[in-house]
C-alpha atoms as a PDB file:
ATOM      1  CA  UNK A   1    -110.852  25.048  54.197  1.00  0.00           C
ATOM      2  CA  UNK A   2    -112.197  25.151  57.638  1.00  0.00           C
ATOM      3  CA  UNK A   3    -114.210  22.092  58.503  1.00  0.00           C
ATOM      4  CA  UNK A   4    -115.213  21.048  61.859  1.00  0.00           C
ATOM      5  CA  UNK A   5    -114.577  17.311  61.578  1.00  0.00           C
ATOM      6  CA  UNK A   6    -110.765  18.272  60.721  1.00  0.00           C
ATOM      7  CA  UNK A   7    -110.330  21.620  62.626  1.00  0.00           C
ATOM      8  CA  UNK A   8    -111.992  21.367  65.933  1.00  0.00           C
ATOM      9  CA  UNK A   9    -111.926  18.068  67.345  1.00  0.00           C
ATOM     10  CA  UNK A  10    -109.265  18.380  69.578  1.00  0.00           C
ATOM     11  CA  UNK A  11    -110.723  21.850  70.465  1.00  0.00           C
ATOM     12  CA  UNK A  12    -114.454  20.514  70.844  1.00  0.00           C
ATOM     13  CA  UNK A  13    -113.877  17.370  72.789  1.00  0.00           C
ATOM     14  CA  UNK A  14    -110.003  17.865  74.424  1.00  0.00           C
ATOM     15  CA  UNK A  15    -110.480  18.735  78.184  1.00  0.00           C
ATOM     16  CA  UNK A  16    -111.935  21.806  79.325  1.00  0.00           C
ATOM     17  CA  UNK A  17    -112.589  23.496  82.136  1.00  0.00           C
ATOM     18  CA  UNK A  18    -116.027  23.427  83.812  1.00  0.00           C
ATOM     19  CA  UNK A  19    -119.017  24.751  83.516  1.00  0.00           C
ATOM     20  CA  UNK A  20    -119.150  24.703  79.639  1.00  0.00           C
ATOM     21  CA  UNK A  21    -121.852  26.091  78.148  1.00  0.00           C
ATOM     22  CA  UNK A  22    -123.312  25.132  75.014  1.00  0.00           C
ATOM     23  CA  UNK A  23    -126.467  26.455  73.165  1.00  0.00           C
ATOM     24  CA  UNK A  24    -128.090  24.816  70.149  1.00  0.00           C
ATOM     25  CA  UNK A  25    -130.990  26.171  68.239  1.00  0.00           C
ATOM     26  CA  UNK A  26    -132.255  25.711  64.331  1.00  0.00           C
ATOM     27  CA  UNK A  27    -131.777  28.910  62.348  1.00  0.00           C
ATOM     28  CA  UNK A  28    -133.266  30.409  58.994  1.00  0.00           C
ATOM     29  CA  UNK A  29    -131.559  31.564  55.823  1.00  0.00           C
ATOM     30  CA  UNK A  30    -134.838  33.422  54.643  1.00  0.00           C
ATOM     31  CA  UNK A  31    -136.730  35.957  56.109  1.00  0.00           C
ATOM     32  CA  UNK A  32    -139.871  35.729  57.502  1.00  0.00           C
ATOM     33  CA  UNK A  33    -138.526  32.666  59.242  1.00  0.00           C
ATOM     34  CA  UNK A  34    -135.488  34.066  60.760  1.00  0.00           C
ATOM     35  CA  UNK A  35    -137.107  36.822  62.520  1.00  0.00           C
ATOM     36  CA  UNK A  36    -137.623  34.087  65.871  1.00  0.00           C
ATOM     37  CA  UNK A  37    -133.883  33.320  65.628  1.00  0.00           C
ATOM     38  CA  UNK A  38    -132.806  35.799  67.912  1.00  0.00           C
ATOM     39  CA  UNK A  39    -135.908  35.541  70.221  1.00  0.00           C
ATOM     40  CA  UNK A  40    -135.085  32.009  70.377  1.00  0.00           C
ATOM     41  CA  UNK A  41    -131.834  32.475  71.187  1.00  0.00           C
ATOM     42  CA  UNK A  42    -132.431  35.269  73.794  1.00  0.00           C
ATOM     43  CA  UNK A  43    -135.075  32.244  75.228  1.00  0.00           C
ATOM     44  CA  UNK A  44    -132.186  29.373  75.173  1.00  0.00           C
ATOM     45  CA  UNK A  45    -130.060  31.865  77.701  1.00  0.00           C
ATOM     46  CA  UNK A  46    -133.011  32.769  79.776  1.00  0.00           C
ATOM     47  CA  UNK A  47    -133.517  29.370  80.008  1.00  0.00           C
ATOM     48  CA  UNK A  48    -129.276  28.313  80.551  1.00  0.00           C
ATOM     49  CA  UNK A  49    -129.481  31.060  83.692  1.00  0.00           C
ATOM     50  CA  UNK A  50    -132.553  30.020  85.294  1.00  0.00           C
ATOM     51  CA  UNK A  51    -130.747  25.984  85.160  1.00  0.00           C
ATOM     52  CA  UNK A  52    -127.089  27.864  85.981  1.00  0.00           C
ATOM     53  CA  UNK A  53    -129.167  29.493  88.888  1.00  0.00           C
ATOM     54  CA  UNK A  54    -130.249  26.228  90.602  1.00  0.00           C
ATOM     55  CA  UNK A  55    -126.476  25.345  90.930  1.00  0.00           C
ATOM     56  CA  UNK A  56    -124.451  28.621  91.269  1.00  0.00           C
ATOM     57  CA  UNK A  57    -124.436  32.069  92.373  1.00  0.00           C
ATOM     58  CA  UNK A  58    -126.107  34.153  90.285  1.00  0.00           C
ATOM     59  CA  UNK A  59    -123.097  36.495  89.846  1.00  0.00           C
ATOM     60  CA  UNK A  60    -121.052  33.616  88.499  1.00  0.00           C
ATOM     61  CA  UNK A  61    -123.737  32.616  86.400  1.00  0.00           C
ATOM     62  CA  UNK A  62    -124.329  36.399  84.634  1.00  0.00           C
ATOM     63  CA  UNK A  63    -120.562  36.213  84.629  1.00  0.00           C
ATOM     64  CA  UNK A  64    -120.632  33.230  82.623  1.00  0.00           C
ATOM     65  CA  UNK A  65    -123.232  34.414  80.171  1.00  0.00           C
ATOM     66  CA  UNK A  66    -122.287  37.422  79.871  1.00  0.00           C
ATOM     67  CA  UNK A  67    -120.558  36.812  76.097  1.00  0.00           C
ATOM     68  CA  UNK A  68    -123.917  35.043  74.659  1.00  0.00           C
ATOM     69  CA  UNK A  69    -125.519  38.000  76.212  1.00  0.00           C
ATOM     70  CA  UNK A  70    -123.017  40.014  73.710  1.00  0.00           C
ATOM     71  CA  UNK A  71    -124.328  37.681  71.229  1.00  0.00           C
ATOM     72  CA  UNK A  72    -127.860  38.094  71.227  1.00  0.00           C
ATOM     73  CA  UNK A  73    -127.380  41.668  70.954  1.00  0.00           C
ATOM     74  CA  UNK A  74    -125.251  41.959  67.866  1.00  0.00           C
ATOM     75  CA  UNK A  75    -127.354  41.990  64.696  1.00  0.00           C
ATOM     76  CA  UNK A  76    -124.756  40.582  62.719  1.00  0.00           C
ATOM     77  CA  UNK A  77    -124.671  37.263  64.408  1.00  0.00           C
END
């Protein structure tokens, strides 16, 4: 069984290389509720770029965001 206090420790809090990006939002099981998921999500990486953009080119930051991009575009996630 795959549980995150036994499986992903080391991978969670071992070293990694910077920036890492992390995005945490609430999510619904049940429709009408889970319609806003992914225009909250699409919101959290609006708002990740526009903080990335303070700091970094904005190449490297749509570089960097490009695979929650990929994300909020596939219906299945």
């Amino acid at each position: 069984m795959n549980l995150l206090e036994h499986d992903y420790p080391s991978l969670l809090l071992g070293k990694q290389q910077p920036p890492c990006l992390s995005l945490y939002q609430p999510t619904h099981r049940q429709h009408p509720d889970n319609q806003q998921d992914p225009i909250r999500f699409r919101n959290l990486i609006k708002t990740l770029i526009a903080t990335l953009g303070h700091r970094n080119r904005m190449r490297d930051v749509q570089a960097l965001v490009a695979p929650l991009q990929a994300l909020a575009d596939d219906h299945d996630f």
